[in-house]
Each structure stands twice: as C-alpha cells, then as structure tokens.
PDB file of N, CA and C in Angstrom:
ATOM      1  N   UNK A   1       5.515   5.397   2.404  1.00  0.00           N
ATOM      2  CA  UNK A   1       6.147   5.783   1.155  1.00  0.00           C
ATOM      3  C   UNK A   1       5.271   5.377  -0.037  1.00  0.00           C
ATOM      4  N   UNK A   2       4.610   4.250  -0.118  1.00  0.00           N
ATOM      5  CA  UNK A   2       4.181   3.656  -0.970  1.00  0.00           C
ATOM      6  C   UNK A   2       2.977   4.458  -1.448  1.00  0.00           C
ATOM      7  N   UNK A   3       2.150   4.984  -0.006  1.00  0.00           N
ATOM      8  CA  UNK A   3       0.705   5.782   0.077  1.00  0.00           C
ATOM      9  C   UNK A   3       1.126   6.524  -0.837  1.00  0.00           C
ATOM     10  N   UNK A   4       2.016   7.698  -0.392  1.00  0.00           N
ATOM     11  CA  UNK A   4       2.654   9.139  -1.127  1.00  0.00           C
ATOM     12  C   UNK A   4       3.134   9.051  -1.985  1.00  0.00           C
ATOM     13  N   UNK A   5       3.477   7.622  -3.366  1.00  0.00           N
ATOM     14  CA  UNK A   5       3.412   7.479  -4.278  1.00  0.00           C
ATOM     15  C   UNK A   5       2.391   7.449  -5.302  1.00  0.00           C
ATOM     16  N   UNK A   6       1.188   6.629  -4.660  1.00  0.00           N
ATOM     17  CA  UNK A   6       0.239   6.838  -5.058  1.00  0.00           C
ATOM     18  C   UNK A   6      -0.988   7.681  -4.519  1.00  0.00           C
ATOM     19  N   UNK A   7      -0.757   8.329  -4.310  1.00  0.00           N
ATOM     20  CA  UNK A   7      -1.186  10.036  -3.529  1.00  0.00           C
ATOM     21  C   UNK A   7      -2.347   9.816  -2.677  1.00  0.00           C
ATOM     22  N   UNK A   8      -2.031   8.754  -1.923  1.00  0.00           N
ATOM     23  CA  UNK A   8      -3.568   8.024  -0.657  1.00  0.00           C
ATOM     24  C   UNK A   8      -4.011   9.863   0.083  1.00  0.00           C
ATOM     25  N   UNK A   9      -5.239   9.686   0.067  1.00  0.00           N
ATOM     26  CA  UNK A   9      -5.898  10.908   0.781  1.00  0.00           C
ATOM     27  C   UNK A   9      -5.999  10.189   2.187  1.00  0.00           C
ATOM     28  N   UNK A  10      -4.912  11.471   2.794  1.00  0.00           N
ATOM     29  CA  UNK A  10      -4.572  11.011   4.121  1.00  0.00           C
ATOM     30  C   UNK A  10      -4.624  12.552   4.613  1.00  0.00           C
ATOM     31  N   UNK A  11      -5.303  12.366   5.990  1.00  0.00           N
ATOM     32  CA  UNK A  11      -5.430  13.735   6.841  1.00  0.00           C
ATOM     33  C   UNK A  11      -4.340  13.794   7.570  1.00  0.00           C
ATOM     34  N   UNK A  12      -4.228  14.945   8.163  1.00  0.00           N
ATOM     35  CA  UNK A  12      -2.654  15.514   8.831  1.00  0.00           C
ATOM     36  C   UNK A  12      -2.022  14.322   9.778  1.00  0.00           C
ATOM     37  N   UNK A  13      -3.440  13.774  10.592  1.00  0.00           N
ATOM     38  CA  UNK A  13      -3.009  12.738  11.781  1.00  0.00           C
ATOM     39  C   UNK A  13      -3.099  11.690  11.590  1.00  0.00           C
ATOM     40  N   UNK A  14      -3.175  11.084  10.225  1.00  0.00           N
ATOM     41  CA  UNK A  14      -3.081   9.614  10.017  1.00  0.00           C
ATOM     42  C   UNK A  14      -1.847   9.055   9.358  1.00  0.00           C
ATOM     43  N   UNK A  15      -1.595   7.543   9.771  1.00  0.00           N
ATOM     44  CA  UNK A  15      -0.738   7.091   9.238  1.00  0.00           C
ATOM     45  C   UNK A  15      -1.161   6.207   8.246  1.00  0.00           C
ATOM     46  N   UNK A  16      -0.345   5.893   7.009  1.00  0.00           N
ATOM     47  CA  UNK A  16      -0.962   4.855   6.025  1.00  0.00           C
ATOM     48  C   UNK A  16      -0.198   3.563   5.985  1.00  0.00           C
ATOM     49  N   UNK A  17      -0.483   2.532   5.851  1.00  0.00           N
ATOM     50  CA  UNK A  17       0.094   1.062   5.931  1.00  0.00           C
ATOM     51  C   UNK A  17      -0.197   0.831   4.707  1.00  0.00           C
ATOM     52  N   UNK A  18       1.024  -0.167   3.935  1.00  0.00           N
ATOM     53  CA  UNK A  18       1.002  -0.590   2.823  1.00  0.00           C
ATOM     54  C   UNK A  18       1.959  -2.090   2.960  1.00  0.00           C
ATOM     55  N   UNK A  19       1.801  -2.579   1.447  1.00  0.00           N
ATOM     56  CA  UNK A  19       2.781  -3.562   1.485  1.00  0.00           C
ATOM     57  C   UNK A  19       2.882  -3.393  -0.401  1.00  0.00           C
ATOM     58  N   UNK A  20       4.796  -4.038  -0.354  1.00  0.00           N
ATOM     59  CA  UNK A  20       5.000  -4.004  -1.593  1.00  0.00           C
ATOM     60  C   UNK A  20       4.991  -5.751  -1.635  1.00  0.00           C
ATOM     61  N   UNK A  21       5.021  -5.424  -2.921  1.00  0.00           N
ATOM     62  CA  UNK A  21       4.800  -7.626  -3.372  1.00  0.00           C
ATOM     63  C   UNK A  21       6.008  -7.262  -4.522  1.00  0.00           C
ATOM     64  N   UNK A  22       6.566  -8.410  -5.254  1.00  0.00           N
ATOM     65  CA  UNK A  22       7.760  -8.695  -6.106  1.00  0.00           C
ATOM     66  C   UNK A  22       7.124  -8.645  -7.139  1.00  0.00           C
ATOM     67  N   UNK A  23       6.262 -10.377  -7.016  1.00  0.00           N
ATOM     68  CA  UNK A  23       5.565 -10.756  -8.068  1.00  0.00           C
ATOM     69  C   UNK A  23       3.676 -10.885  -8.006  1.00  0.00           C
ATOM     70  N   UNK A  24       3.317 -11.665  -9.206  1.00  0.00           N
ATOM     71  CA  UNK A  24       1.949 -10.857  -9.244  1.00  0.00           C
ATOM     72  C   UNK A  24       1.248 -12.060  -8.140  1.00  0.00           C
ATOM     73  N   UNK A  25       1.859 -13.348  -8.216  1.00  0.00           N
ATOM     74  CA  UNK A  25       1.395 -14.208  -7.076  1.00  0.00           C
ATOM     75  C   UNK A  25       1.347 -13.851  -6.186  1.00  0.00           C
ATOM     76  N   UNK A  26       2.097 -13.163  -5.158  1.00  0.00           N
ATOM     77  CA  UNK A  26       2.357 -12.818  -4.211  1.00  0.00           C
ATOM     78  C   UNK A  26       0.912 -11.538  -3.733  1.00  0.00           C
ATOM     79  N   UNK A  27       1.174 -11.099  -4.902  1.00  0.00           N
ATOM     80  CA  UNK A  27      -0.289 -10.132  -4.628  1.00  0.00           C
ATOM     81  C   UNK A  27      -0.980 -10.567  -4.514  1.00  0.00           C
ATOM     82  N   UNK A  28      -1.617 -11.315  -5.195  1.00  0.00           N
ATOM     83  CA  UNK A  28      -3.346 -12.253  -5.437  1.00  0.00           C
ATOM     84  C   UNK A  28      -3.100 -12.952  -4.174  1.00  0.00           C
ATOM     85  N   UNK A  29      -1.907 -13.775  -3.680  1.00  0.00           N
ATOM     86  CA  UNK A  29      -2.063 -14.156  -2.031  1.00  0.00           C
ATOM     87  C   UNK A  29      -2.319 -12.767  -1.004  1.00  0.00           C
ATOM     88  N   UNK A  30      -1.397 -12.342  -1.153  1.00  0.00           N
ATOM     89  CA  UNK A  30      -1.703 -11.371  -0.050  1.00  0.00           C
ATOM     90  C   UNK A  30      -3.093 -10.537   0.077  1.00  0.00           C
ATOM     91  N   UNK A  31      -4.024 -10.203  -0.859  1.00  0.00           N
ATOM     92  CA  UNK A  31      -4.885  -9.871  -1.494  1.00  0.00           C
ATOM     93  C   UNK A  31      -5.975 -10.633  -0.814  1.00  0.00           C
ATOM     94  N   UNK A  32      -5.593 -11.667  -1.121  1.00  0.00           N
ATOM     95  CA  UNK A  32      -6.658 -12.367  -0.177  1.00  0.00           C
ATOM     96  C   UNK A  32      -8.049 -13.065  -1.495  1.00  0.00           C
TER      97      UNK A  32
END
C-alpha cells in the first residue's frame, strides 16, 4: 500500500515491502 502511494516502479511480478514509522525517531532507527 505504502509503495502505490508513493508510486514505487514495480513490474507486474514483483512485490514491494515497506514499513510505516509514527515518529521521526523511529525512522532514523529503523533507517539504520
């Protein structure tokens, strides 16, 4: 859902993985 929000160029047979975060910490951790 998240991809097809932000319109990920994805071919017919792929799937896209995402993750949502709350806050902006959470990003910069997950982020790495």
């Amino acid at each position: 859902m998240i991809a097809h929000l932000f319109n990920a160029p994805l071919e017919e047979n792929e799937a896209a993985v995402g993750v949502g975060t709350v806050g902006s910490s959470e990003a910069i951790m997950l982020a790495g």
